[in-house]
Protein backbone atom coordinates (compact mmCIF):
# COMPACT_ATOMS: atom_id res chain seq x y z
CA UNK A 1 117.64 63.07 121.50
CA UNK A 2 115.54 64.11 124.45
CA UNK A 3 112.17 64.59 124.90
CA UNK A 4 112.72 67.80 126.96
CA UNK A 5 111.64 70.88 126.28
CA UNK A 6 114.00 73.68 125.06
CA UNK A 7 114.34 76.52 126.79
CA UNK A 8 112.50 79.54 125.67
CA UNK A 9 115.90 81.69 124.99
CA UNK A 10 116.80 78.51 123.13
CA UNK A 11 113.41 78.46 120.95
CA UNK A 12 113.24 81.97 120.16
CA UNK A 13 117.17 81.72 118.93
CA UNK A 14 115.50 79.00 116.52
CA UNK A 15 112.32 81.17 115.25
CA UNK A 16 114.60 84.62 114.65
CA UNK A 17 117.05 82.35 112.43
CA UNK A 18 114.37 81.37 110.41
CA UNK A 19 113.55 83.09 107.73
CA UNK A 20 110.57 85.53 108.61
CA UNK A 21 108.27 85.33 105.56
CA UNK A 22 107.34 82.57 104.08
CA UNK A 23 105.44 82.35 100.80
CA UNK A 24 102.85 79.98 100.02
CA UNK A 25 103.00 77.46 97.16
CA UNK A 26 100.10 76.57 96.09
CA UNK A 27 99.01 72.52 95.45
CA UNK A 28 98.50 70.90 92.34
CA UNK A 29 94.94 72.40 92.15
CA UNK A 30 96.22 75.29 93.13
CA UNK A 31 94.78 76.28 96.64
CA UNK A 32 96.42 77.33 99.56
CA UNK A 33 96.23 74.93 102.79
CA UNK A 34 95.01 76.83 105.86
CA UNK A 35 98.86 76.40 107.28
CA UNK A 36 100.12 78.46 104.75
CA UNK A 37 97.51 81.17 104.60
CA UNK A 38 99.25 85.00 104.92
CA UNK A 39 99.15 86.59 108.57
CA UNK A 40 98.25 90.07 106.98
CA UNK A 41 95.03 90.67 105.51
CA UNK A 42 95.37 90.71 101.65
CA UNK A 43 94.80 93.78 100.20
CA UNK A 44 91.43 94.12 97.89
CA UNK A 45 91.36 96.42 94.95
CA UNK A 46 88.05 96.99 93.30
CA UNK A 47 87.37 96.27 89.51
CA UNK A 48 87.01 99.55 89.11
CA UNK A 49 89.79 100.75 90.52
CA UNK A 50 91.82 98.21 88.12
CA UNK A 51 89.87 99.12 84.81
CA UNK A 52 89.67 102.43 84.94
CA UNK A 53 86.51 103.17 83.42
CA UNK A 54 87.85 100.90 80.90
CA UNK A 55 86.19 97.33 80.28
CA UNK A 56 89.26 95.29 79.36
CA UNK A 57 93.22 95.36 81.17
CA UNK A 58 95.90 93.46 80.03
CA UNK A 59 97.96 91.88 82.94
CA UNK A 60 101.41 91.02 82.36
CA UNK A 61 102.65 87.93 84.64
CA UNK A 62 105.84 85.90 84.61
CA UNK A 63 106.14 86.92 80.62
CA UNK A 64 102.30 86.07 79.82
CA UNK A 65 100.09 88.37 78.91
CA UNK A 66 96.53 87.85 80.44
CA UNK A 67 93.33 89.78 79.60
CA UNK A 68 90.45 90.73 82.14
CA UNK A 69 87.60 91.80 80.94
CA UNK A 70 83.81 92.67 81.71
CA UNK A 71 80.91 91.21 80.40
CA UNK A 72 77.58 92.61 79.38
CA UNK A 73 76.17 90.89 82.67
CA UNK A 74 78.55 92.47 84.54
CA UNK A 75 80.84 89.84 84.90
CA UNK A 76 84.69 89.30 85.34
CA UNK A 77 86.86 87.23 82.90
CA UNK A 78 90.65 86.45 82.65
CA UNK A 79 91.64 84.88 79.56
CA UNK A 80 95.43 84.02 78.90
């Protein structure tokens, strides 16, 4: 193979056959490395927005029911 670069028609045929999102997988601790971080800001939803006045929400993911709840301190928990 050569060591010359490829055209830029030929490189931008390459990057619109690719597939154009990609979605992270986290590692075995489960954080994101920075090359796989989104290009769009994530969006942010406040707790009270989620709980609704309420102080506990069940969250249904991939068949598991989780539960987030808030403390007297004011705090967030998720317990599966």
């Amino acid at each position: 193979m050569s060591d010359t670069p490829l055209p830029s028609d030929s490189l931008t045929e390459q990057t619109e056959s690719q597939p154009a999102e990609q979605s992270a997988v986290p590692d075995e601790a489960g954080s994101l490395s920075a090359d796989d971080t989104p290009e769009e800001p994530l969006r942010t939803v406040t707790s009270a927005e989620l709980l609704c006045g309420q102080r506990e929400l069940l969250i249904e993911h991939e068949g598991e029911v989780y539960r987030l709840r808030v403390t007297r301190n004011s705090r967030l928990i998720l317990q599966k």
